[in-house]
N, C-alpha and C. Protein backbone atom coordinates (compact mmCIF):
# COMPACT_ATOMS: atom_id res chain seq x y z
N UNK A 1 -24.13 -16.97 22.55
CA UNK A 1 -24.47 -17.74 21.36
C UNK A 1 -25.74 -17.19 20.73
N UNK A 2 -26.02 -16.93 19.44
CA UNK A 2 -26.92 -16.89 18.63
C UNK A 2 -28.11 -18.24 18.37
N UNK A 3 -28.93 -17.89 19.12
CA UNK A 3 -29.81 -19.02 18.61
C UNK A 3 -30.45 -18.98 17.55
N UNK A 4 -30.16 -18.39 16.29
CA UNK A 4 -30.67 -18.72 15.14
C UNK A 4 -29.46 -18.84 14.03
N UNK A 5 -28.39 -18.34 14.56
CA UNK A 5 -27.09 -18.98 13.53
C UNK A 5 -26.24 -20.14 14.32
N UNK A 6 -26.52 -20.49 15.60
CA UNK A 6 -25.29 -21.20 16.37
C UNK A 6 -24.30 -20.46 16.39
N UNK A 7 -24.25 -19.26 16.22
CA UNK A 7 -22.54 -18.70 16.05
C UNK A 7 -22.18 -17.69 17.29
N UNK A 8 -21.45 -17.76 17.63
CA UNK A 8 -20.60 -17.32 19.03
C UNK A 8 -20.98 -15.77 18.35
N UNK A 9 -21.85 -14.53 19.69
CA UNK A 9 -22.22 -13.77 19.31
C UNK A 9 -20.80 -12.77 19.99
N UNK A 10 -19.77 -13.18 20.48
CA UNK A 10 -18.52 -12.52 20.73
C UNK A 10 -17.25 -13.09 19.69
N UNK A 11 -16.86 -11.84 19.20
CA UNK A 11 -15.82 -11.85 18.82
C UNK A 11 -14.20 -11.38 18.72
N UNK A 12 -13.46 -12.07 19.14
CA UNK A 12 -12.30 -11.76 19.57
C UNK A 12 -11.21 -11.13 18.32
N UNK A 13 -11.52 -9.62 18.22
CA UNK A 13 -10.72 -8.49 17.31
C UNK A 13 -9.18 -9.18 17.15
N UNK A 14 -8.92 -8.78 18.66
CA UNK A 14 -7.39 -9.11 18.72
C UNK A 14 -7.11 -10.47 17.70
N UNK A 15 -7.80 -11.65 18.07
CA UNK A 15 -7.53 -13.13 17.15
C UNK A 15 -7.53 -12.81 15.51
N UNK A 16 -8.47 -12.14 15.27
CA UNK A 16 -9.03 -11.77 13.40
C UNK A 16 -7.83 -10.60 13.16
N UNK A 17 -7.57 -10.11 13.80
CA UNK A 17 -6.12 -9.10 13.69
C UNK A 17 -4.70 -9.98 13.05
N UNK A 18 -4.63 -10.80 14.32
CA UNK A 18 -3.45 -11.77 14.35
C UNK A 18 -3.40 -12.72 12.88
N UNK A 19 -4.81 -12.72 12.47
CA UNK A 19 -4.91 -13.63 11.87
C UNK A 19 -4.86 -13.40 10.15
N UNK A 20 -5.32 -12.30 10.25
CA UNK A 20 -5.15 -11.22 8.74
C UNK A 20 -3.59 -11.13 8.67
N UNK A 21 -2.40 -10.93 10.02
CA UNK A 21 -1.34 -10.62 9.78
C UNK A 21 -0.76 -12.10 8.98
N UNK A 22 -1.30 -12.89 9.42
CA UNK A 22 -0.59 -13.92 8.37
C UNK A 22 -0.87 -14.26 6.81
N UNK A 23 -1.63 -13.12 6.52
CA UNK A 23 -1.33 -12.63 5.17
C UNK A 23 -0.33 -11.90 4.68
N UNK A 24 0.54 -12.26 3.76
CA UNK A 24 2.06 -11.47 3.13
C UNK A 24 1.16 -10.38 1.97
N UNK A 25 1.76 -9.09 2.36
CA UNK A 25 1.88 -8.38 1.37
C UNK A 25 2.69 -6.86 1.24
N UNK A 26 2.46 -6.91 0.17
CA UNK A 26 3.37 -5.86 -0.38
C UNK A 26 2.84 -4.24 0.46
N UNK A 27 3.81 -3.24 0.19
CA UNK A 27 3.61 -1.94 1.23
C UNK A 27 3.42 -1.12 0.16
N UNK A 28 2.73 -0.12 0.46
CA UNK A 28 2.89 0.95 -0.69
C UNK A 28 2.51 2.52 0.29
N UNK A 29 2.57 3.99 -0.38
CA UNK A 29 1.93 4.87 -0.06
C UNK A 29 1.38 5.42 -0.93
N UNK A 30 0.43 5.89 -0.29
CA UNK A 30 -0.89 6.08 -1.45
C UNK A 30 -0.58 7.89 -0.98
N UNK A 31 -0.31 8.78 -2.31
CA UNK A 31 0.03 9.72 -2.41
C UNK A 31 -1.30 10.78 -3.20
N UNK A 32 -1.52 12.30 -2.58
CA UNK A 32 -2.11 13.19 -3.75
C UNK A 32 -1.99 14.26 -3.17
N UNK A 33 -2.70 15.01 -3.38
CA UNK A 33 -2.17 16.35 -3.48
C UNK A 33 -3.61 17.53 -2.82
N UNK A 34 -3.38 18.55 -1.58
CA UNK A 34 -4.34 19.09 -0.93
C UNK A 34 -3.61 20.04 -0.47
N UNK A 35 -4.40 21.15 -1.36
CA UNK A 35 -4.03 22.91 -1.24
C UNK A 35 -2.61 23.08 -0.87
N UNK A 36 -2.08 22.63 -1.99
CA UNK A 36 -0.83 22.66 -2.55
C UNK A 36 0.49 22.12 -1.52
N UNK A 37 -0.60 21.12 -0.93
CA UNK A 37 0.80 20.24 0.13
C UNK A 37 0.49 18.95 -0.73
N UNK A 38 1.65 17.70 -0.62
CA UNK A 38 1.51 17.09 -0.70
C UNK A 38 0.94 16.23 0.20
N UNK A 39 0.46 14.63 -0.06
CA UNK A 39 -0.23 14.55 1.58
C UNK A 39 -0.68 12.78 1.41
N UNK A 40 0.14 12.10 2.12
CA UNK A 40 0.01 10.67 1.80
C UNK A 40 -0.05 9.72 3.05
N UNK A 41 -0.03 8.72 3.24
CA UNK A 41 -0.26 7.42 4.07
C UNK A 41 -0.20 5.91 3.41
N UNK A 42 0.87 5.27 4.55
CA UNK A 42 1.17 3.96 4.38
C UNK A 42 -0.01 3.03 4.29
N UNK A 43 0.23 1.91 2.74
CA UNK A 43 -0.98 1.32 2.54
C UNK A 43 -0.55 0.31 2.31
N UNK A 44 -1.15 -0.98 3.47
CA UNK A 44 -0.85 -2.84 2.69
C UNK A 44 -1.99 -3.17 2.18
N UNK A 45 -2.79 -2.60 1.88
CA UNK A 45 -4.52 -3.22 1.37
C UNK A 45 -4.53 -2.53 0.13
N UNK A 46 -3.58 -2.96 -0.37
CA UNK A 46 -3.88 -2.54 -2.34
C UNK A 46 -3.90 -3.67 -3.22
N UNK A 47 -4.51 -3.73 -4.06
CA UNK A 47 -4.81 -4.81 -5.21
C UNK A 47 -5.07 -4.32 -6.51
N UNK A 48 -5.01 -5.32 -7.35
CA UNK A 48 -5.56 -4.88 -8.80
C UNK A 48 -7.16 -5.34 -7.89
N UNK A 49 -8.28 -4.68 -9.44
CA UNK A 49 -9.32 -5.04 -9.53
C UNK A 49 -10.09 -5.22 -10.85
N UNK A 50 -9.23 -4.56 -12.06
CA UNK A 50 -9.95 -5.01 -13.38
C UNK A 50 -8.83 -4.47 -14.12
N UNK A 51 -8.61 -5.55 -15.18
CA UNK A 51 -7.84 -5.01 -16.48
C UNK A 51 -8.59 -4.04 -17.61
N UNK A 52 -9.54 -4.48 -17.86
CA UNK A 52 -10.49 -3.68 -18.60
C UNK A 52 -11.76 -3.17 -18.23
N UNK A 53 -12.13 -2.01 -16.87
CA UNK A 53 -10.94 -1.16 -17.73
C UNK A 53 -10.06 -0.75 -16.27
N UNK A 54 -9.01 -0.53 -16.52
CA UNK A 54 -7.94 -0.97 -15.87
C UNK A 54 -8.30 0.07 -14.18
N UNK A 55 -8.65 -0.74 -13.08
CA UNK A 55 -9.15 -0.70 -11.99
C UNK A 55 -7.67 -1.49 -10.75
N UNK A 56 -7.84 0.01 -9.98
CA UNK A 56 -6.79 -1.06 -8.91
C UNK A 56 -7.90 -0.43 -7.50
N UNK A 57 -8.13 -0.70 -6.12
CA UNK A 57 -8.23 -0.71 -4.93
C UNK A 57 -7.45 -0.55 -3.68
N UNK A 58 -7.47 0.27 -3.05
CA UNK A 58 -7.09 0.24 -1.42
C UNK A 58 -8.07 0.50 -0.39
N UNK A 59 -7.93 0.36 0.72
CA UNK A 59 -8.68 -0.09 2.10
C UNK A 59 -8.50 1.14 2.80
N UNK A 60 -8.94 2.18 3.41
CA UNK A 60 -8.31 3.11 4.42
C UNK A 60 -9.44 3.28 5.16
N UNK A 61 -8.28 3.62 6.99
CA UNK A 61 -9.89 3.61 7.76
C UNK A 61 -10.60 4.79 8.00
N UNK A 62 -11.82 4.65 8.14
CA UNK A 62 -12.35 5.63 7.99
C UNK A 62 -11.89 6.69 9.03
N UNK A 63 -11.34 6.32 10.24
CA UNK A 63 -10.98 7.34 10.84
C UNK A 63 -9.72 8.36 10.52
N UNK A 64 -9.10 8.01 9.22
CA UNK A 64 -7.87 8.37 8.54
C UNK A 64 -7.86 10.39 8.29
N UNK A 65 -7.04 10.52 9.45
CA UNK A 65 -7.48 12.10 8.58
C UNK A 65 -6.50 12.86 7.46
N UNK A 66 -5.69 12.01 6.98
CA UNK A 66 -5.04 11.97 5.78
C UNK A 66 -5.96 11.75 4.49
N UNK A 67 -6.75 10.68 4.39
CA UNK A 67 -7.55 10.08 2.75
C UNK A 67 -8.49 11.42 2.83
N UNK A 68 -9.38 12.03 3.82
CA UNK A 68 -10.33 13.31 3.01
C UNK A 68 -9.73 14.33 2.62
N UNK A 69 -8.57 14.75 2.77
CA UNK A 69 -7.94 15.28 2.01
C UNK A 69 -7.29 15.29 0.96
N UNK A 70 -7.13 13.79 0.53
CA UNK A 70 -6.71 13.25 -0.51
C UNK A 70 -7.97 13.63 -1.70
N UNK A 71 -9.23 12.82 -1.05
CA UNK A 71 -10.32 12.56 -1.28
C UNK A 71 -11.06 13.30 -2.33
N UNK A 72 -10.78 14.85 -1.64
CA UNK A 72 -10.89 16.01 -2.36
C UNK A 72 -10.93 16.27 -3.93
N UNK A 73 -9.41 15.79 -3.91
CA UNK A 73 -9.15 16.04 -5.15
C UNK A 73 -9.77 15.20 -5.99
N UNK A 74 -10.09 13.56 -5.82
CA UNK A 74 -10.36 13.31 -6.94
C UNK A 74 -9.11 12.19 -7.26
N UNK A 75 -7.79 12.00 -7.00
CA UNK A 75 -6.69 11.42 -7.38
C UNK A 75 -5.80 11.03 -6.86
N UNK A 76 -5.31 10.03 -6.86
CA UNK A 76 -4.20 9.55 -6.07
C UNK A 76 -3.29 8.62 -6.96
N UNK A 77 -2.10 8.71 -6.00
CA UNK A 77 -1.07 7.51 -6.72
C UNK A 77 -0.77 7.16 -5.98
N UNK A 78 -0.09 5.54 -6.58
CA UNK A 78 -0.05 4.60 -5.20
C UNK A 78 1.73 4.17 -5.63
N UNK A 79 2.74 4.43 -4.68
CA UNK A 79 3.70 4.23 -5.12
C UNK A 79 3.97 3.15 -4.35
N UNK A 80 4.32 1.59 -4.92
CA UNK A 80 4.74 0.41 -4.33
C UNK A 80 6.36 0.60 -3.59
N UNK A 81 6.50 0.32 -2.80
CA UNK A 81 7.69 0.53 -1.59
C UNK A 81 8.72 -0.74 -2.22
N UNK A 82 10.21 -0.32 -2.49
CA UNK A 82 10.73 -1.13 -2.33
C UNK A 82 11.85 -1.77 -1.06
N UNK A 83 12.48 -2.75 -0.73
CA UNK A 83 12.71 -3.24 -0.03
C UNK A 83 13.60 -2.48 0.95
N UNK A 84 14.45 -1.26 0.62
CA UNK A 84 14.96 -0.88 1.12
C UNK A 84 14.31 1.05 1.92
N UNK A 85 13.23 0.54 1.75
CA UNK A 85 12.26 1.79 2.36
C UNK A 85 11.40 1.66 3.14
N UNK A 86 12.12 0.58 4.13
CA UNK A 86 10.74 0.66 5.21
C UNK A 86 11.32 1.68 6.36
N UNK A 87 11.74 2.97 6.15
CA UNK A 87 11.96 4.21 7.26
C UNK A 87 10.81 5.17 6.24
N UNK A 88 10.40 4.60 5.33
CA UNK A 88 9.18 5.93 4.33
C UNK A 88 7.94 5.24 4.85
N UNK A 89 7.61 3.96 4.84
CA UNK A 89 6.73 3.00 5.31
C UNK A 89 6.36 3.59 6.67
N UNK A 90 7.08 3.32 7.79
CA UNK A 90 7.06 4.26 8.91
C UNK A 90 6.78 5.63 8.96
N UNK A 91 7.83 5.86 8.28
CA UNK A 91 6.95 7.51 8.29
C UNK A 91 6.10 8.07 7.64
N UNK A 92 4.82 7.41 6.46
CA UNK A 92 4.05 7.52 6.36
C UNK A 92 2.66 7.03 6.90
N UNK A 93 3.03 6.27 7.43
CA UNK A 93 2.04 5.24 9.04
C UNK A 93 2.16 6.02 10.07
N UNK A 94 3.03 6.88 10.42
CA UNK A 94 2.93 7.78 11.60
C UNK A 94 1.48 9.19 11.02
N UNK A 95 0.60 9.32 12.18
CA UNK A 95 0.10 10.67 12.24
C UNK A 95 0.57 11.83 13.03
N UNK A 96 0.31 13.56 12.15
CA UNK A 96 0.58 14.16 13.34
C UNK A 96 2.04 14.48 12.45
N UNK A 97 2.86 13.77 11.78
CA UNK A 97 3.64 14.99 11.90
C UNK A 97 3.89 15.29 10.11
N UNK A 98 4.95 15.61 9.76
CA UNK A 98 5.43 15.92 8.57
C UNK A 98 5.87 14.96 7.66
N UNK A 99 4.88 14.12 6.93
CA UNK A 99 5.60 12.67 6.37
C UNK A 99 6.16 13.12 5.20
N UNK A 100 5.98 14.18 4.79
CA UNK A 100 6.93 14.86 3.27
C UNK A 100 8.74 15.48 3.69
N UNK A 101 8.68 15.56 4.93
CA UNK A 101 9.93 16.48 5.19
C UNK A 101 11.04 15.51 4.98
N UNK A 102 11.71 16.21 3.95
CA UNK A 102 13.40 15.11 3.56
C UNK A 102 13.09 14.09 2.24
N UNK A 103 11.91 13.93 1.97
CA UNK A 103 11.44 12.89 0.98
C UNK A 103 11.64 13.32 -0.38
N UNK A 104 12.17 12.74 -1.46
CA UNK A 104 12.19 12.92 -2.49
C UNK A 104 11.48 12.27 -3.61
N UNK A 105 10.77 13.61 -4.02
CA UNK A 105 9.58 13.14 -4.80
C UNK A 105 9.31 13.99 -6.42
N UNK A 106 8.45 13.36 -7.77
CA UNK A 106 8.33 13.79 -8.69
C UNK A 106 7.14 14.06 -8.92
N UNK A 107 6.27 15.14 -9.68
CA UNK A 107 5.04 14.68 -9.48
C UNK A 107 5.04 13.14 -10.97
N UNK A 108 3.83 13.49 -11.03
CA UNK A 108 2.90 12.29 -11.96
C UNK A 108 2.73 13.04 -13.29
N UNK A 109 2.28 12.21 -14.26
CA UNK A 109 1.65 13.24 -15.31
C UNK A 109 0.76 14.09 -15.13
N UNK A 110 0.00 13.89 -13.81
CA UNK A 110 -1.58 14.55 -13.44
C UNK A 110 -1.18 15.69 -12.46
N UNK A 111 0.54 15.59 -11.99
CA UNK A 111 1.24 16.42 -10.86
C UNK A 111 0.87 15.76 -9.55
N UNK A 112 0.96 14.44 -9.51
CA UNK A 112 0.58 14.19 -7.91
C UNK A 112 2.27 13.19 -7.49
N UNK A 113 1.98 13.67 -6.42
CA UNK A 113 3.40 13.50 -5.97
C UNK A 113 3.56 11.95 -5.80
N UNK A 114 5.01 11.63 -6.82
CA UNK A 114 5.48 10.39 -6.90
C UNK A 114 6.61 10.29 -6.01
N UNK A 115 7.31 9.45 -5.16
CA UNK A 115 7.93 9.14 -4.27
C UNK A 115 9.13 8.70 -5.22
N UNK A 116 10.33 9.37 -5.07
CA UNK A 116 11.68 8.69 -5.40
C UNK A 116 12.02 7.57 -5.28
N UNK A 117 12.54 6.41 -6.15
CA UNK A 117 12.92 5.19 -5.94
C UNK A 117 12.24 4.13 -5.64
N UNK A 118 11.03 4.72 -5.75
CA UNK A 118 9.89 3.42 -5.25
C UNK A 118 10.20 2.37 -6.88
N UNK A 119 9.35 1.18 -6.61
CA UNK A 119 9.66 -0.04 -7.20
C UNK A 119 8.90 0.55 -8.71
N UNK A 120 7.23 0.74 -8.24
CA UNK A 120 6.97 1.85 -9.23
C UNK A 120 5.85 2.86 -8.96
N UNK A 121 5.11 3.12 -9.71
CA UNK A 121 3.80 4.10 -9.58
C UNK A 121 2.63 3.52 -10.38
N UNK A 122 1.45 3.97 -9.81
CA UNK A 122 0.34 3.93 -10.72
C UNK A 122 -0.68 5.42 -10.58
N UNK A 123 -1.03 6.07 -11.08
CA UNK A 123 -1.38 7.61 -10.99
C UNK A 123 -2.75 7.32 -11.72
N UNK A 124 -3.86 7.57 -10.55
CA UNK A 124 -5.49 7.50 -10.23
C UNK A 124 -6.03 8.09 -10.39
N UNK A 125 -7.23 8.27 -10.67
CA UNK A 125 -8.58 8.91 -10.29
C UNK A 125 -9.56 8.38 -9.95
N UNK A 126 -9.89 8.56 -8.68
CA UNK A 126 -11.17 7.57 -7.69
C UNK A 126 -12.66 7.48 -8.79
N UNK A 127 -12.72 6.09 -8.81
CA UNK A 127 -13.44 5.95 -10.19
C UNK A 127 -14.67 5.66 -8.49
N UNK A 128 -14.78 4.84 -7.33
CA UNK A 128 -15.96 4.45 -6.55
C UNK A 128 -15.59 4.61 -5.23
N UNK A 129 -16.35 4.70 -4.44
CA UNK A 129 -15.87 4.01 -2.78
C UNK A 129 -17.05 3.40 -2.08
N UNK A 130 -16.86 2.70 -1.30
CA UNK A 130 -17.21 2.14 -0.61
C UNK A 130 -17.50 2.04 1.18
N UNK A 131 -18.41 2.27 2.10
CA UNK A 131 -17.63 2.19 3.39
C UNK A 131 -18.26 0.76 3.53
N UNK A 132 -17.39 0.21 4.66
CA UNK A 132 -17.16 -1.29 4.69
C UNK A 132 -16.76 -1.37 6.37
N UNK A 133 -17.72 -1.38 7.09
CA UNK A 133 -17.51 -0.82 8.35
C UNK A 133 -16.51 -0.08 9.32
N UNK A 134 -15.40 -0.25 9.49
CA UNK A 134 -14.40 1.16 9.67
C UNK A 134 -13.40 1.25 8.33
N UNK A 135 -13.77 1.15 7.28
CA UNK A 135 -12.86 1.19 6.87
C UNK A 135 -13.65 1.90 5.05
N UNK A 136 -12.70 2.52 4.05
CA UNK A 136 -13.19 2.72 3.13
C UNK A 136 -12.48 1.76 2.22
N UNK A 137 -13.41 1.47 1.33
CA UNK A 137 -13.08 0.40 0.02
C UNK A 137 -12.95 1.36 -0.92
N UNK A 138 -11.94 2.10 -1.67
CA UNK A 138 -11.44 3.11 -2.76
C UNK A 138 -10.75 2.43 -3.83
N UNK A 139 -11.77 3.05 -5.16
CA UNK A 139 -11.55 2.28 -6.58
C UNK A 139 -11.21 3.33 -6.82
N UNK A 140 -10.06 2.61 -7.57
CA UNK A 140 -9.39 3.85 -8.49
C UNK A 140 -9.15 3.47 -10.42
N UNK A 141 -9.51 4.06 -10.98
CA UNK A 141 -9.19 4.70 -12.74
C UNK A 141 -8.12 4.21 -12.51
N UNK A 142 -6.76 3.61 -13.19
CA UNK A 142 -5.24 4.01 -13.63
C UNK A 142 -5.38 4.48 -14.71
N UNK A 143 -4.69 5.56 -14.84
CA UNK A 143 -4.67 6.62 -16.07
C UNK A 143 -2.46 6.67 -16.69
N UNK A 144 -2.20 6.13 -15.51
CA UNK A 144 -0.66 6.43 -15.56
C UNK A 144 -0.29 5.60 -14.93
N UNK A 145 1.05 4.90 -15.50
CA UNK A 145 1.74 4.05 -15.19
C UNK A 145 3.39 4.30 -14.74
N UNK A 146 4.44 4.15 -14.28
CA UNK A 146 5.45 4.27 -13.56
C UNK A 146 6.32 3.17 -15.08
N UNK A 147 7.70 3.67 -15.08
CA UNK A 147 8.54 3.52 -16.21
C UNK A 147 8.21 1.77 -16.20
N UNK A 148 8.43 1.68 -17.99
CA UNK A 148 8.89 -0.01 -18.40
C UNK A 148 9.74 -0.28 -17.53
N UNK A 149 10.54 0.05 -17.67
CA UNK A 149 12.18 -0.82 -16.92
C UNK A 149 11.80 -0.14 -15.90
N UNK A 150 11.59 -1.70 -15.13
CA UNK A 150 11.59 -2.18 -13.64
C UNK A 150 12.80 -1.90 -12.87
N UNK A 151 12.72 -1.63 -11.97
CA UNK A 151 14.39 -1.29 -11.26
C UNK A 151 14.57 -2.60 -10.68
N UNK A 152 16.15 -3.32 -10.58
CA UNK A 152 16.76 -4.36 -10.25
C UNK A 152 16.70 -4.57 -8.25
N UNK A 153 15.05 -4.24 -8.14
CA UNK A 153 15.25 -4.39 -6.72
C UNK A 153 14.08 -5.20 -6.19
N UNK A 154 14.28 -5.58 -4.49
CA UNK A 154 13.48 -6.20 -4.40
C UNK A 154 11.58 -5.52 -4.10
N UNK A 155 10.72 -6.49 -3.30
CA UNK A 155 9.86 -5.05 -2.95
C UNK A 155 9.75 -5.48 -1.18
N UNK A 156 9.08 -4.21 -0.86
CA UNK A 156 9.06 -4.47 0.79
C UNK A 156 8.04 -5.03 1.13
N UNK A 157 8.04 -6.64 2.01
CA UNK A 157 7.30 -6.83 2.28
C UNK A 157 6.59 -6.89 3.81
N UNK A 158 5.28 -7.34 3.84
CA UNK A 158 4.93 -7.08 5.67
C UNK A 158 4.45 -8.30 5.62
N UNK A 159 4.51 -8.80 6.70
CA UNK A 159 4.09 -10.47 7.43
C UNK A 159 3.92 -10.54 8.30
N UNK A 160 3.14 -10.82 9.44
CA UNK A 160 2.93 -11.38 10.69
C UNK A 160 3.62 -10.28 11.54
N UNK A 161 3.02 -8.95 11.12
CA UNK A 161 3.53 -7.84 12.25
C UNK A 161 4.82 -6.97 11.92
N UNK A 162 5.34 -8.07 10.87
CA UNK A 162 7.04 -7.29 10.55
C UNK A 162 7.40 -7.48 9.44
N UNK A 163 8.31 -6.17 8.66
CA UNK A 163 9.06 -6.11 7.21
C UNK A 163 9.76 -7.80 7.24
N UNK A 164 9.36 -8.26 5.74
CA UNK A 164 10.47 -9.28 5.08
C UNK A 164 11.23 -8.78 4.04
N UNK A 165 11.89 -9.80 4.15
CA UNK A 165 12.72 -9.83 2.44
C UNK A 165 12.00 -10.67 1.61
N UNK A 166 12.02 -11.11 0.81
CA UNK A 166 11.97 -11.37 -0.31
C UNK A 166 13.66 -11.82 -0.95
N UNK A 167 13.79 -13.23 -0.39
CA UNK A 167 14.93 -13.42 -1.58
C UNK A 167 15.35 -14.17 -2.92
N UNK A 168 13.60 -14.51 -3.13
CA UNK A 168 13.27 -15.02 -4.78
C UNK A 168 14.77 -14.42 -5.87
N UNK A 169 13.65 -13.25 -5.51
CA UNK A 169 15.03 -12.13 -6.82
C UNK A 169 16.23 -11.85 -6.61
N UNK A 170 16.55 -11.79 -5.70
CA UNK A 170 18.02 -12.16 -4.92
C UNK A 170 18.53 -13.54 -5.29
N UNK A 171 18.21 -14.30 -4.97
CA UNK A 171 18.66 -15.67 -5.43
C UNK A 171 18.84 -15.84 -6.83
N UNK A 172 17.49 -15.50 -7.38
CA UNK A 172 17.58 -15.83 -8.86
C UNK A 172 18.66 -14.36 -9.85
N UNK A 173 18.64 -13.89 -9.35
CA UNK A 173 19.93 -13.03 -9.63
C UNK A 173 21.29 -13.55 -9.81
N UNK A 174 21.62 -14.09 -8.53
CA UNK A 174 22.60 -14.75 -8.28
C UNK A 174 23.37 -15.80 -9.07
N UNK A 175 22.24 -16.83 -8.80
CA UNK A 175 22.20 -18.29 -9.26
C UNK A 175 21.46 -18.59 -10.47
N UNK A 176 20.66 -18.16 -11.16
CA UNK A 176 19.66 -18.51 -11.93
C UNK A 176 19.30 -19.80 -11.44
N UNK A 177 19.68 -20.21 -10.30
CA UNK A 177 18.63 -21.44 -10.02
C UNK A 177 17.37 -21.81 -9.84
N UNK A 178 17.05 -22.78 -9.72
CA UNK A 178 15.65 -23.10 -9.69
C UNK A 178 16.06 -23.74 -8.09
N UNK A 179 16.36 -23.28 -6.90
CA UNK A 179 16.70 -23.89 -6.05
C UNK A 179 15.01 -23.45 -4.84
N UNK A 180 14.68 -22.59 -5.40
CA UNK A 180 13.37 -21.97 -5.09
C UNK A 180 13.42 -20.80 -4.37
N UNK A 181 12.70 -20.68 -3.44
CA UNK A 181 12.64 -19.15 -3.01
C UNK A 181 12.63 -19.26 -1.29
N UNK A 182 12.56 -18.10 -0.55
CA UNK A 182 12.70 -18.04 0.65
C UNK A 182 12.36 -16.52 1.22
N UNK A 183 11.61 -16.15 2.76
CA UNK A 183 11.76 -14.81 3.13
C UNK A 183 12.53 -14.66 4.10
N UNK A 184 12.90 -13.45 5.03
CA UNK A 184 13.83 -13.42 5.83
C UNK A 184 13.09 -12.33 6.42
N UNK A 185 12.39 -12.23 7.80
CA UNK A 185 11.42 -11.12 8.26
C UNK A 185 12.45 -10.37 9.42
N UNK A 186 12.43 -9.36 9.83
CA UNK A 186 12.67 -8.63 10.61
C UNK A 186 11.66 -7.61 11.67
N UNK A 187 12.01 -7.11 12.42
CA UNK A 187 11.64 -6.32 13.61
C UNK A 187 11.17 -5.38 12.57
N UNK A 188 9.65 -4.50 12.82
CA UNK A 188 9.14 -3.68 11.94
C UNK A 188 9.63 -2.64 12.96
C-alpha cells in the first residue's frame, strides 16, 4: 500500500488485460511501405481523433518490429477488416513470417499498400507520436479515403479474447426491423 495515495502499490496486468478485453472493437491492419516490401500489422487500437483537420490514431507496442519500418516512411494506411477476414487478422498479428504472401492488395494514391476487400481504407501521413509506456500513441494526417460505396458487408469484430459478428446489418438487411441488434462471438 501507498501511504500517500491509499492505493494498492501492486498491480495485477493479467486483471487490466481481461478487463480492456471487454471492450468491443473493430480490427484493422495498419499497412506502408519499407524498401520496396510491403510491411503491415494487426491493429484493434484505432480511432478517429479530429475532423478538422481530419486526424485518426493507433496504439502499437513499442516492442513492434514491424511500425519502425513503417515509421520510416512517414505513411501508413489503415485498412478496416471486414467480417469475413479474420485468417488476414491472424496473419498479420503473427511475427516472423511473411504476412504479404497470397494477399491481395492495391496500392493507395500515395502507393501504400491497400488490402483487397477490406470494408475500407484511410491513407496517412504520421502527423505526431507519442510513447505512452510500452506502447506508441501514432497520429496520423488522412489525406485519402477508400471508395463512397460502402461494400454490403459486415465488419470484424474482437471482444473478450475472440472474433464476433455483428448481426445489426444482417438483420436489418433482412428484416428492416427495428427488432434490434445482437453479436455472435467465436473462437479467435
Amino acid at each position: 500500500m501507498d501511504d500517500t495515495t491509499g492505493r494498492s502499490t501492486e498491480f495485477d496486468v493479467r486483471r487490466f488485460r481481461n478487463t480492456l478485453a471487454k471492450y468491443a472493437s473493430g480490427v484493422t491492419v495498419i499497412s506502408g511501405w519499407h524498401g520496396g516490401e510491403p510491411v503491415g500489422f494487426t491493429c484493434q487500437s484505432f480511432y478517429s481523433v479530429s475532423l478538422e483537420p481530419p486526424l485518426v490514431s493507433f496504439s502499437v507496442t513499442t516492442s513492434s518490429t514491424t511500425y519502425p519500418r513503417l515509421r520510416a516512411s512517414g505513411h501508413f494506411a489503415v485498412n478496416v477488416l471486414a467480417d469475413d477476414q479474420r485468417e488476414l487478422s491472424d496473419k498479420f498479428a503473427r511475427s516472423g513470417t511473411d504476412k504479404w504472401s497470397g494477399v491481395s492488395w492495391s496500392p493507395s494514391p500515395r502507393g501504400i499498400p491497400v488490402i483487397d476487400g477490406t470494408l475500407t481504407w484511410l491513407d496517412c501521413e504520421i502527423w505526431d507520436e507519442h510513447r505512452a509506456g510500452d506502447h506508441f500513441i501514432v497520429v496520423g494526417h488522412v489525406d485519402a479515403l477508400g471508395p463512397r460505396e460502402w461494400p454490403d458487408r459486415d465488419p470484424l469484430i474482437f471482444y473478450d479474447s475472440t472474433y464476433c459478428h455483428l448481426e445489426v446489418r444482417s438483420r436489418t438487411r433482412m428484416a428492416r426491423s427495428s427488432a434490434g441488434s445482437r453479436s455472435t462471438c467465436g473462437s479467435a
